[in-house]
C-alpha atoms as a PDB file:
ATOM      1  CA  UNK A   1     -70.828  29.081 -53.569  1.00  0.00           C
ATOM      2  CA  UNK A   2     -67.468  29.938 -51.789  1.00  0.00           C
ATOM      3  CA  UNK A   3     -66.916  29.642 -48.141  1.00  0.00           C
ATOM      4  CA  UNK A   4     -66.499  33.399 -48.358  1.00  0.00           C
ATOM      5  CA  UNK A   5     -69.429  34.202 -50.002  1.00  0.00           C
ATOM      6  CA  UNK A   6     -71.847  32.321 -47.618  1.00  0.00           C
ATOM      7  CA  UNK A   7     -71.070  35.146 -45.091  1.00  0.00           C
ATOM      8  CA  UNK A   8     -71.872  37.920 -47.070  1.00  0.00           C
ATOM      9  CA  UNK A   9     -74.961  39.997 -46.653  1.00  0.00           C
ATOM     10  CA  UNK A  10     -76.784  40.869 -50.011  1.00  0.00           C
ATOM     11  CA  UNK A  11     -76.470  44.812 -50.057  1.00  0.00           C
ATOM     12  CA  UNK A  12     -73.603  45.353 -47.956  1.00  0.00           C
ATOM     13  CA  UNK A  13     -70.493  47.311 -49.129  1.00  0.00           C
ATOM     14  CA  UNK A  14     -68.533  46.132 -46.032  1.00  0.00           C
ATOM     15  CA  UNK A  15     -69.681  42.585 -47.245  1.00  0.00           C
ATOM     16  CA  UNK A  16     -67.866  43.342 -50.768  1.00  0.00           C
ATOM     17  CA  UNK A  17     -64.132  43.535 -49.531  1.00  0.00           C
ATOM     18  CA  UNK A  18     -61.511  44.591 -51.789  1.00  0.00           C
ATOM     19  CA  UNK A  19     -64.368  45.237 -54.749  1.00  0.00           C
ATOM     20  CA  UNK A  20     -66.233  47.396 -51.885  1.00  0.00           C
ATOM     21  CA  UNK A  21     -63.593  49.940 -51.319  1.00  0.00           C
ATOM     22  CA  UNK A  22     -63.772  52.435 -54.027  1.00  0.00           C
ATOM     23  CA  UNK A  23     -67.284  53.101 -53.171  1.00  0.00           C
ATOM     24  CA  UNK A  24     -66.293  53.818 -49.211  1.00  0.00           C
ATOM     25  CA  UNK A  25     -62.853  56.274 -50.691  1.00  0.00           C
ATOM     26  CA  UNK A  26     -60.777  53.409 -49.200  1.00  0.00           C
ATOM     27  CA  UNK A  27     -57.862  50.847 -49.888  1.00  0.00           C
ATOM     28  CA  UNK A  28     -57.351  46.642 -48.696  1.00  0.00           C
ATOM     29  CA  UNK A  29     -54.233  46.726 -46.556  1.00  0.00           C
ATOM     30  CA  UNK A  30     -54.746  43.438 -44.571  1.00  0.00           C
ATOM     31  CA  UNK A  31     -56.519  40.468 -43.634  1.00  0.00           C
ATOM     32  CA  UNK A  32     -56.408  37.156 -42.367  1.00  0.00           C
ATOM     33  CA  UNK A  33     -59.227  34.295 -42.087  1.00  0.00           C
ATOM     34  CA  UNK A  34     -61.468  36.170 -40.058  1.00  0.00           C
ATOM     35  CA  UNK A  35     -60.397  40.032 -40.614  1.00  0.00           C
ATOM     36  CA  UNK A  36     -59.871  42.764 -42.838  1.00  0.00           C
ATOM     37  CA  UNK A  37     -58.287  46.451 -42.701  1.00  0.00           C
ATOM     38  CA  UNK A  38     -58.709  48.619 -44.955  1.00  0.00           C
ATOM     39  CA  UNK A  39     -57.678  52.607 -45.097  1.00  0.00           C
ATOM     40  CA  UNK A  40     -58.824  56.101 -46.235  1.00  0.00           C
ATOM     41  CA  UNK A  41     -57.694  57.132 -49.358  1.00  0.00           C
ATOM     42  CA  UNK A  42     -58.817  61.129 -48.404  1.00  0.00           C
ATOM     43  CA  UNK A  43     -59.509  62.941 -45.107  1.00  0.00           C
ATOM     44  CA  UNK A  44     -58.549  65.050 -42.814  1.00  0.00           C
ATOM     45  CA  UNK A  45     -55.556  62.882 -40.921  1.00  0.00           C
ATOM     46  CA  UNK A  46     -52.894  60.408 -41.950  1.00  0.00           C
ATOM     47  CA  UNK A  47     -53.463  56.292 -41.307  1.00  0.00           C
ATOM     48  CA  UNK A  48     -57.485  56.775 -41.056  1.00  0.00           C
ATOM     49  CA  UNK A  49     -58.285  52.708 -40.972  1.00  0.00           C
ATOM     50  CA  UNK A  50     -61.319  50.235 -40.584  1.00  0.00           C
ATOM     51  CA  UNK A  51     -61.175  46.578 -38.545  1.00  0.00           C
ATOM     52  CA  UNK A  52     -63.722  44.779 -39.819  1.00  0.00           C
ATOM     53  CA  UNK A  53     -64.576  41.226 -39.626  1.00  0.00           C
ATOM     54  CA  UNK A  54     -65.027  39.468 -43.081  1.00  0.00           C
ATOM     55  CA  UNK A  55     -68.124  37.641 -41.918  1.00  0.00           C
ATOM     56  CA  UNK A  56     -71.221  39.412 -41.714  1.00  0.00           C
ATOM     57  CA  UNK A  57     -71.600  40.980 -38.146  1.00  0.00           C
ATOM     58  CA  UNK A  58     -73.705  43.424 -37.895  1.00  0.00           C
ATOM     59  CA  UNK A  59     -72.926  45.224 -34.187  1.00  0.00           C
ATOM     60  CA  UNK A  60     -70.306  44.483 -31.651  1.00  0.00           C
ATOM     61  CA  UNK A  61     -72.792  43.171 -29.630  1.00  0.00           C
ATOM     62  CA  UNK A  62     -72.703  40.387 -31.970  1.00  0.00           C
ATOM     63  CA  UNK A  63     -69.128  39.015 -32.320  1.00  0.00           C
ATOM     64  CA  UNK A  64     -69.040  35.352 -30.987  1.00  0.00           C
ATOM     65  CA  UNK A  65     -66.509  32.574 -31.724  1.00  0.00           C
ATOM     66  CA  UNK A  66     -63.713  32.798 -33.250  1.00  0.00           C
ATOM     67  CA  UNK A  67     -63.711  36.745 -34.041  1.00  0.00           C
ATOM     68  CA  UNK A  68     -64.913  37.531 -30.479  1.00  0.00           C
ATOM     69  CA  UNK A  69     -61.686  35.134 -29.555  1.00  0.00           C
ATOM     70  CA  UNK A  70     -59.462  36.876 -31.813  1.00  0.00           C
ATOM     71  CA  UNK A  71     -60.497  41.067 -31.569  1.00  0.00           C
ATOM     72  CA  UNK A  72     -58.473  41.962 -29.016  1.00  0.00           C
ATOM     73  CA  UNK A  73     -55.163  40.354 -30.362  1.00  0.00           C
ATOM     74  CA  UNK A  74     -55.933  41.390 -33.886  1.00  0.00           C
ATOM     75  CA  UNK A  75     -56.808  45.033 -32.707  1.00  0.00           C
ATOM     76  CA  UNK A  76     -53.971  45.289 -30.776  1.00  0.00           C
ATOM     77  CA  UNK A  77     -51.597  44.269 -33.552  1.00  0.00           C
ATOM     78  CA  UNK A  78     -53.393  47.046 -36.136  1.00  0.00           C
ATOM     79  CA  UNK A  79     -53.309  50.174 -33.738  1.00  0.00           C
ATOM     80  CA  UNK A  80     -49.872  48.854 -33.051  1.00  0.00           C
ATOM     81  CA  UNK A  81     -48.958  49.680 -36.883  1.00  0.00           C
ATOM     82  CA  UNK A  82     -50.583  52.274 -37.250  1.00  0.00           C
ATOM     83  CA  UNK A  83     -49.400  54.105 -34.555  1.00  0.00           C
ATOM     84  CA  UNK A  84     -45.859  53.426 -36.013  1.00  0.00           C
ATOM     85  CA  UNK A  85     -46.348  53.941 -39.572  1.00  0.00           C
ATOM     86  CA  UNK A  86     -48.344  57.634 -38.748  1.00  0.00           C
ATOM     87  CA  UNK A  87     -46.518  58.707 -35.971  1.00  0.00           C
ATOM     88  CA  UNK A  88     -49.424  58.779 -33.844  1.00  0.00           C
ATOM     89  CA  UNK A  89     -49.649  59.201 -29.907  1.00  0.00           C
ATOM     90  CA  UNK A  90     -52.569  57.451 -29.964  1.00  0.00           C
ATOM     91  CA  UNK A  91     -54.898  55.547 -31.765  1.00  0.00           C
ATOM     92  CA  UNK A  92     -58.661  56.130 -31.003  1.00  0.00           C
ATOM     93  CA  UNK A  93     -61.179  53.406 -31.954  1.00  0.00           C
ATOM     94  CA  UNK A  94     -64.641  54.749 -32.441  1.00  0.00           C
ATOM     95  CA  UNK A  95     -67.734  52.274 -33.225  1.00  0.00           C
ATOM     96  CA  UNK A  96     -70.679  54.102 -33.814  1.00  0.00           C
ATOM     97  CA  UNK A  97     -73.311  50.809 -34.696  1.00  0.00           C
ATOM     98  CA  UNK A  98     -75.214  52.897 -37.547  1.00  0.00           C
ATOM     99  CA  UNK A  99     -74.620  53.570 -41.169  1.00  0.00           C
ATOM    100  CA  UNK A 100     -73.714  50.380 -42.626  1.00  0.00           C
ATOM    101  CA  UNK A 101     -74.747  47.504 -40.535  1.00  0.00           C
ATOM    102  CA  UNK A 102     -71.496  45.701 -40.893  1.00  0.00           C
ATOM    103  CA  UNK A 103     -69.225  45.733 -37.881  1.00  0.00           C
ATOM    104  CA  UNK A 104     -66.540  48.046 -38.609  1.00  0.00           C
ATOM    105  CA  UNK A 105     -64.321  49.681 -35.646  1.00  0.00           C
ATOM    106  CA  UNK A 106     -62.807  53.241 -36.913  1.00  0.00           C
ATOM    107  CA  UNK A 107     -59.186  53.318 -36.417  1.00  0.00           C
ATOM    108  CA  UNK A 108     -57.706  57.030 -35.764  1.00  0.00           C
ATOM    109  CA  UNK A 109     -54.227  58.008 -35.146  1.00  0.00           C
ATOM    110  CA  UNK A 110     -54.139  61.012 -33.205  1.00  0.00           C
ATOM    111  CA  UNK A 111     -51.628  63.684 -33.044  1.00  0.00           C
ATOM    112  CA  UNK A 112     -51.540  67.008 -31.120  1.00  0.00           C
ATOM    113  CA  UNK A 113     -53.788  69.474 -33.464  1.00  0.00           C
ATOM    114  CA  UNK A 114     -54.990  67.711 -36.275  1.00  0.00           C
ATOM    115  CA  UNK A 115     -58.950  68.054 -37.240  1.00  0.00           C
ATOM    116  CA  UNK A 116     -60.078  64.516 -34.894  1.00  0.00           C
ATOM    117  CA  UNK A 117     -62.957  65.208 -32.430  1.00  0.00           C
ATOM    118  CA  UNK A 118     -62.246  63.387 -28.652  1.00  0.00           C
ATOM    119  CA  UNK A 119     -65.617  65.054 -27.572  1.00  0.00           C
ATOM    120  CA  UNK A 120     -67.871  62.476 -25.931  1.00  0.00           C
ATOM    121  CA  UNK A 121     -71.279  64.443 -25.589  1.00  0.00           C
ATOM    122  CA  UNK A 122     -72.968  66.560 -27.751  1.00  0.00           C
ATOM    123  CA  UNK A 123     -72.985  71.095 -27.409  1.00  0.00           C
ATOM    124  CA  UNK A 124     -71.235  72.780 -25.168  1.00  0.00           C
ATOM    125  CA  UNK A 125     -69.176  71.288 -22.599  1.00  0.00           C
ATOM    126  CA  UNK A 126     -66.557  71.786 -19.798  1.00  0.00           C
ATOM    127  CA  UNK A 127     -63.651  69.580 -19.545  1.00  0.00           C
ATOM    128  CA  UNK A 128     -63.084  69.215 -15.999  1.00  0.00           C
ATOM    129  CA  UNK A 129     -59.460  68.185 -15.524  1.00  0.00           C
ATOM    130  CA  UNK A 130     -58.864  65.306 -12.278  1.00  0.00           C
ATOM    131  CA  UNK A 131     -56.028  64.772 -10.062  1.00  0.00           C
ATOM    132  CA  UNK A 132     -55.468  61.881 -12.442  1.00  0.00           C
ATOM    133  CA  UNK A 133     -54.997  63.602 -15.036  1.00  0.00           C
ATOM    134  CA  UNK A 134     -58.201  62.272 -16.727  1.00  0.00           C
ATOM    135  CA  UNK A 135     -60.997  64.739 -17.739  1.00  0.00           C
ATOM    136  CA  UNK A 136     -64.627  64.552 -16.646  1.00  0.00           C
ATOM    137  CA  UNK A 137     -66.721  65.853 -19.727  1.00  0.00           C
ATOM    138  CA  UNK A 138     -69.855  67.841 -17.718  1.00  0.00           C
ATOM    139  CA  UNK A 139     -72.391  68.911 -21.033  1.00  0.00           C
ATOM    140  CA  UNK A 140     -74.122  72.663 -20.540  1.00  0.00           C
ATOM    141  CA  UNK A 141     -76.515  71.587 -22.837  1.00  0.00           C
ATOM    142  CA  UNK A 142     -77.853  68.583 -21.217  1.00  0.00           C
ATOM    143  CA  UNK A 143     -78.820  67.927 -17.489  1.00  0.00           C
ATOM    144  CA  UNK A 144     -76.582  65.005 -15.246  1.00  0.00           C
ATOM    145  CA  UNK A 145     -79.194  61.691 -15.397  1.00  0.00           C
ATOM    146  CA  UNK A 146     -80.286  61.193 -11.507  1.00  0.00           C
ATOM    147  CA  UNK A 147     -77.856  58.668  -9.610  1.00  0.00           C
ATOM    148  CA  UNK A 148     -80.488  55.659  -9.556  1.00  0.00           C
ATOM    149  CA  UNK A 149     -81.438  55.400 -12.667  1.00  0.00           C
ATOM    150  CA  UNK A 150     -77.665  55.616 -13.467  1.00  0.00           C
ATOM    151  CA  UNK A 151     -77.038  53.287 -10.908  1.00  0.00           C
ATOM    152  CA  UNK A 152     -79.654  50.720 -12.010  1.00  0.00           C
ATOM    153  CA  UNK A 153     -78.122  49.718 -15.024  1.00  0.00           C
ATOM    154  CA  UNK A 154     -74.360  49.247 -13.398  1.00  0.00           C
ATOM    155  CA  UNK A 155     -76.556  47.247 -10.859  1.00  0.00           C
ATOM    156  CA  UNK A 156     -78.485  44.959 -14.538  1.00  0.00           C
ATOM    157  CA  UNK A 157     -75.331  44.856 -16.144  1.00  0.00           C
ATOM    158  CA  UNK A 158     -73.191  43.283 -13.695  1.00  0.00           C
ATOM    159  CA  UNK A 159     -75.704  40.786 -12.935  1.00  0.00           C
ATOM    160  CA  UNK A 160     -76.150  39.971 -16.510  1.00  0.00           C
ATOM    161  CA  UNK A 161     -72.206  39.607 -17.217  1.00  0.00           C
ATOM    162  CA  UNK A 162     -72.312  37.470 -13.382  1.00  0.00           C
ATOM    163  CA  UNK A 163     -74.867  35.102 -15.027  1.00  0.00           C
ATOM    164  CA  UNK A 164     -73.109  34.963 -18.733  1.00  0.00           C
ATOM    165  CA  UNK A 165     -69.582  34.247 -16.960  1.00  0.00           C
ATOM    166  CA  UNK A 166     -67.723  37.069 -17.941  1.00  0.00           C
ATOM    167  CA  UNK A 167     -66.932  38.482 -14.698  1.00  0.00           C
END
């Protein structure tokens, strides 16, 4: 058995690679040891792409070692070529943790009216422009949680990343 296939997952497309991709409407563009990028064949937009680790991880929540070492660098460097080669403003990642249990971040170059969806929260809403220039989504469709329970888990998760050492 190959190094490689000792971190596959039985079942999983993502798991596949290269021999995965016609199933998912998709090409290989790139990889190193650890990662792999592959793109859209079809859509919507131009430069749709997937980061995905090659060893099985099922959630970002997940990522240790070396691929939680190496994600930011390695994302940096694909939005950074994809924003070039589309002529993007912007790349948007999306994870969305269902579907295929295989880590996989959604790489979207954005330009100024094409089909991608920047909406945060479900029905109708009301972009609230700031000073800043940043927009506070408010949902007609759903109520505002109260401020404690809201303010309860900011209070859990900084203790938990205190304890763990990140912060």
């Amino acid at each position: 058995m190959s190094d490689q296939t000792a971190l596959q997952e039985p079942g999983c497309a993502i798991c596949l690679g290269p021999a995965g991709d016609p199933e998912l409407d998709r090409v290989h563009v790139w990889e190193d040891r650890l990662w792999r990028v592959s793109m859209s064949t079809s859509g919507y937009t131009t430069g749709f792409a997937y980061l995905e680790p090659k060893r099985h991880i099922p959630h970002v929540t997940d990522l240790d070692g070396e691929e939680a070492q190496t994600f930011g660098t390695v994302l940096a460097r694909v939005t950074a070529a994809l924003k070039q080669a589309s002529g993007a403003e912007i790349v948007w990642l999306y994870v969305f943790g269902g579907g295929i249990p295989h880590l996989h971040v959604h790489l979207a170059p954005h330009r100024e009216g094409d089909p991608l969806n920047s909406q945060i929260v479900r029905g109708d809403v009301v972009d609230e422009k700031l000073p800043s220039g940043a927009s506070r989504i408010i949902s007609r469709d759903f109520p505002e949680l109260p401020a404690a329970e809201i303010q309860d888990v900011i209070d859990q998760t900084r203790s938990a990343l205190t304890r763990t050492g990140v912060l």
